[in-house]
C-alpha atoms as a PDB file:
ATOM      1  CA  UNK A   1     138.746  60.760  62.771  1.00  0.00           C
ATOM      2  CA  UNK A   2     142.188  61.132  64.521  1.00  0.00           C
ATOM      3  CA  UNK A   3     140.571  62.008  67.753  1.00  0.00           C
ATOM      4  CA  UNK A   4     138.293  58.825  67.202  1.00  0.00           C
ATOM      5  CA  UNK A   5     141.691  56.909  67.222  1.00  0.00           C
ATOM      6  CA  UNK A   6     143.202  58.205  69.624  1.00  0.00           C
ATOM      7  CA  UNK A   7     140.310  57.465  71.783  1.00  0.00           C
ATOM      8  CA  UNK A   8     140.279  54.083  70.661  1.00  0.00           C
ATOM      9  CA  UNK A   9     143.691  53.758  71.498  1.00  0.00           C
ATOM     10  CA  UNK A  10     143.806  55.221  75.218  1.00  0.00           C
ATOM     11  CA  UNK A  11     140.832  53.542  76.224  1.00  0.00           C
ATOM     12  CA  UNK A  12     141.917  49.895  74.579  1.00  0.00           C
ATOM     13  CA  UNK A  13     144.912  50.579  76.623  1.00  0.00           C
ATOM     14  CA  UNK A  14     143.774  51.231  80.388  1.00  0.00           C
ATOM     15  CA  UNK A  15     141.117  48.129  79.537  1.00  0.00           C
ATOM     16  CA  UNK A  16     144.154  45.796  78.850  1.00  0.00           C
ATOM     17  CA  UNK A  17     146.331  47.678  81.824  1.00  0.00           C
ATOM     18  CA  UNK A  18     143.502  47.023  84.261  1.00  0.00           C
ATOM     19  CA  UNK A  19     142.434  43.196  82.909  1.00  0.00           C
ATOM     20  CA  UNK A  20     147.001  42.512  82.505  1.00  0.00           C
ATOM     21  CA  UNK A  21     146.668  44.045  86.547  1.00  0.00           C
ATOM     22  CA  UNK A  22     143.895  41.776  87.559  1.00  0.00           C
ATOM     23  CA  UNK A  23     145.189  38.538  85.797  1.00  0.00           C
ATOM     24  CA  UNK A  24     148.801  39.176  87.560  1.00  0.00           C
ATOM     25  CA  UNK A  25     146.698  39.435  90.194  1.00  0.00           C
ATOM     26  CA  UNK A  26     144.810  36.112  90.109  1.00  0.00           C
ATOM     27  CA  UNK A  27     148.472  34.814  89.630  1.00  0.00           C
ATOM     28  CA  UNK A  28     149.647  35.672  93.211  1.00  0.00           C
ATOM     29  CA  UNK A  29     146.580  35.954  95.021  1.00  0.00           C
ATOM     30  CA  UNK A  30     144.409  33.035  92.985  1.00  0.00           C
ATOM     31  CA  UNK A  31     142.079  32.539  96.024  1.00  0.00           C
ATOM     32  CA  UNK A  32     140.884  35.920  96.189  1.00  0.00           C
ATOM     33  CA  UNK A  33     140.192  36.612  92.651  1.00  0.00           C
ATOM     34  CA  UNK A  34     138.709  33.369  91.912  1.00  0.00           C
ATOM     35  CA  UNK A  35     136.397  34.047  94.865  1.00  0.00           C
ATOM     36  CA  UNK A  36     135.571  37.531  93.518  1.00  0.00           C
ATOM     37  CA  UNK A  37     135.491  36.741  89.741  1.00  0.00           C
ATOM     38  CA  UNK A  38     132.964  33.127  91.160  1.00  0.00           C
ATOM     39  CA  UNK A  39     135.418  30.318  89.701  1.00  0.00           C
ATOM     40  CA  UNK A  40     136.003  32.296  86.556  1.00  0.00           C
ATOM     41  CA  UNK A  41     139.187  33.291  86.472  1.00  0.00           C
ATOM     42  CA  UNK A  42     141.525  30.356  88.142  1.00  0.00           C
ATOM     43  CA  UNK A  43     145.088  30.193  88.373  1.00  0.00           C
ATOM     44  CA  UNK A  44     145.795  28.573  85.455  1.00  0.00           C
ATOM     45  CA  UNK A  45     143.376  30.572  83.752  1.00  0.00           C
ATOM     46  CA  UNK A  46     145.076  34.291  84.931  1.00  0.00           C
ATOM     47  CA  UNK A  47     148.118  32.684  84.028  1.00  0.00           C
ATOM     48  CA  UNK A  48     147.534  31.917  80.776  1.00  0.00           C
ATOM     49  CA  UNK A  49     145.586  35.130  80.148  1.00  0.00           C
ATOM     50  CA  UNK A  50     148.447  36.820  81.391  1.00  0.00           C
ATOM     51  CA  UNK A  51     150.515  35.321  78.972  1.00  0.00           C
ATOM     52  CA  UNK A  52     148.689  36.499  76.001  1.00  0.00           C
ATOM     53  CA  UNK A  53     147.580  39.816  76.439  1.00  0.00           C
ATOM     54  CA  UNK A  54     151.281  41.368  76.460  1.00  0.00           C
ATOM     55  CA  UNK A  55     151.944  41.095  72.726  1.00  0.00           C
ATOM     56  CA  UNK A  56     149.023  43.594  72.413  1.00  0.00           C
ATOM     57  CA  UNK A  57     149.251  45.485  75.807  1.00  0.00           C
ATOM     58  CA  UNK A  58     153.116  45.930  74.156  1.00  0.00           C
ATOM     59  CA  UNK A  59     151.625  47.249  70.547  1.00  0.00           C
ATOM     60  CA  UNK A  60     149.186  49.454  72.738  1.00  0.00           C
ATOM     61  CA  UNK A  61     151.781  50.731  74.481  1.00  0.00           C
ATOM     62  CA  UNK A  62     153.596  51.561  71.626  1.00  0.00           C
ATOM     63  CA  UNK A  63     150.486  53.373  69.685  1.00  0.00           C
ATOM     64  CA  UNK A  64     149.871  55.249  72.960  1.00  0.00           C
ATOM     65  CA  UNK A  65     153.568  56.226  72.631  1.00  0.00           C
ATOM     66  CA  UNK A  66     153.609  57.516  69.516  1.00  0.00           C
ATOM     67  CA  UNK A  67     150.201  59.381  69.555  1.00  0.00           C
ATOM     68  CA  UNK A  68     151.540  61.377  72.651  1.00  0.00           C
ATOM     69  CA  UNK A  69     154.510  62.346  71.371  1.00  0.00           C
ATOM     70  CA  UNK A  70     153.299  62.967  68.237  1.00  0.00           C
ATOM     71  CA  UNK A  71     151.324  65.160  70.332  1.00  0.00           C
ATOM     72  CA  UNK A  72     153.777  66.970  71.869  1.00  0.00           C
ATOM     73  CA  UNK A  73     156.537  67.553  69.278  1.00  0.00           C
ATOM     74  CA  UNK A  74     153.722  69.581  67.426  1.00  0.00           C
ATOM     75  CA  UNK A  75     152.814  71.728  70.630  1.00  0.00           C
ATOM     76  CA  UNK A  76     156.840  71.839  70.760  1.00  0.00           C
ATOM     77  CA  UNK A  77     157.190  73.340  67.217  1.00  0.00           C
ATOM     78  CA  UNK A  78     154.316  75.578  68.038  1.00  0.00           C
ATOM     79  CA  UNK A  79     155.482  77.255  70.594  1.00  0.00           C
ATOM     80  CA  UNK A  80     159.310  77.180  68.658  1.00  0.00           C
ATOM     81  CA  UNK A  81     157.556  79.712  66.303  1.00  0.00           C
ATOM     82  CA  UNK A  82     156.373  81.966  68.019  1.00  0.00           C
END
């Protein structure tokens, strides 16, 4: 189930890094992504998008934190007892 999570988690995460990249994106450079995404995704539209999605790109980040190192501080103490 933890490994379910964690998946969850790290994929959730490079979805919203690649859609938070793309809207930033159609910030600066509106006339190629709205050409690529066919209207879709306008300035306004990025802009706003890009708005939103950091409260839970920021509580992503901070699961994909804590699973890490949660990670790591048990390979740590591991390795401490041997």
């Amino acid at each position: 189930m933890k490994k379910k999570i964690k998946k969850l988690v790290h994929w959730s995460f490079t979805i919203f890094i690649i859609i938070y990249i793309i809207t930033g994106f159609g910030i600066t450079e509106f006339r190629i992504i709205q050409t690529i995404t066919f209207g879709l995704l306008t300035k306004p539209s990025a802009f706003y998008l890009h708005s939103i999605l950091i409260y839970p790109f920021i509580i992503l980040l901070i699961f994909h934190i804590i699973l890490t190192l949660n990670k790591k501080i048990k390979w740590k103490n591991k390795e401490n007892e041997q």
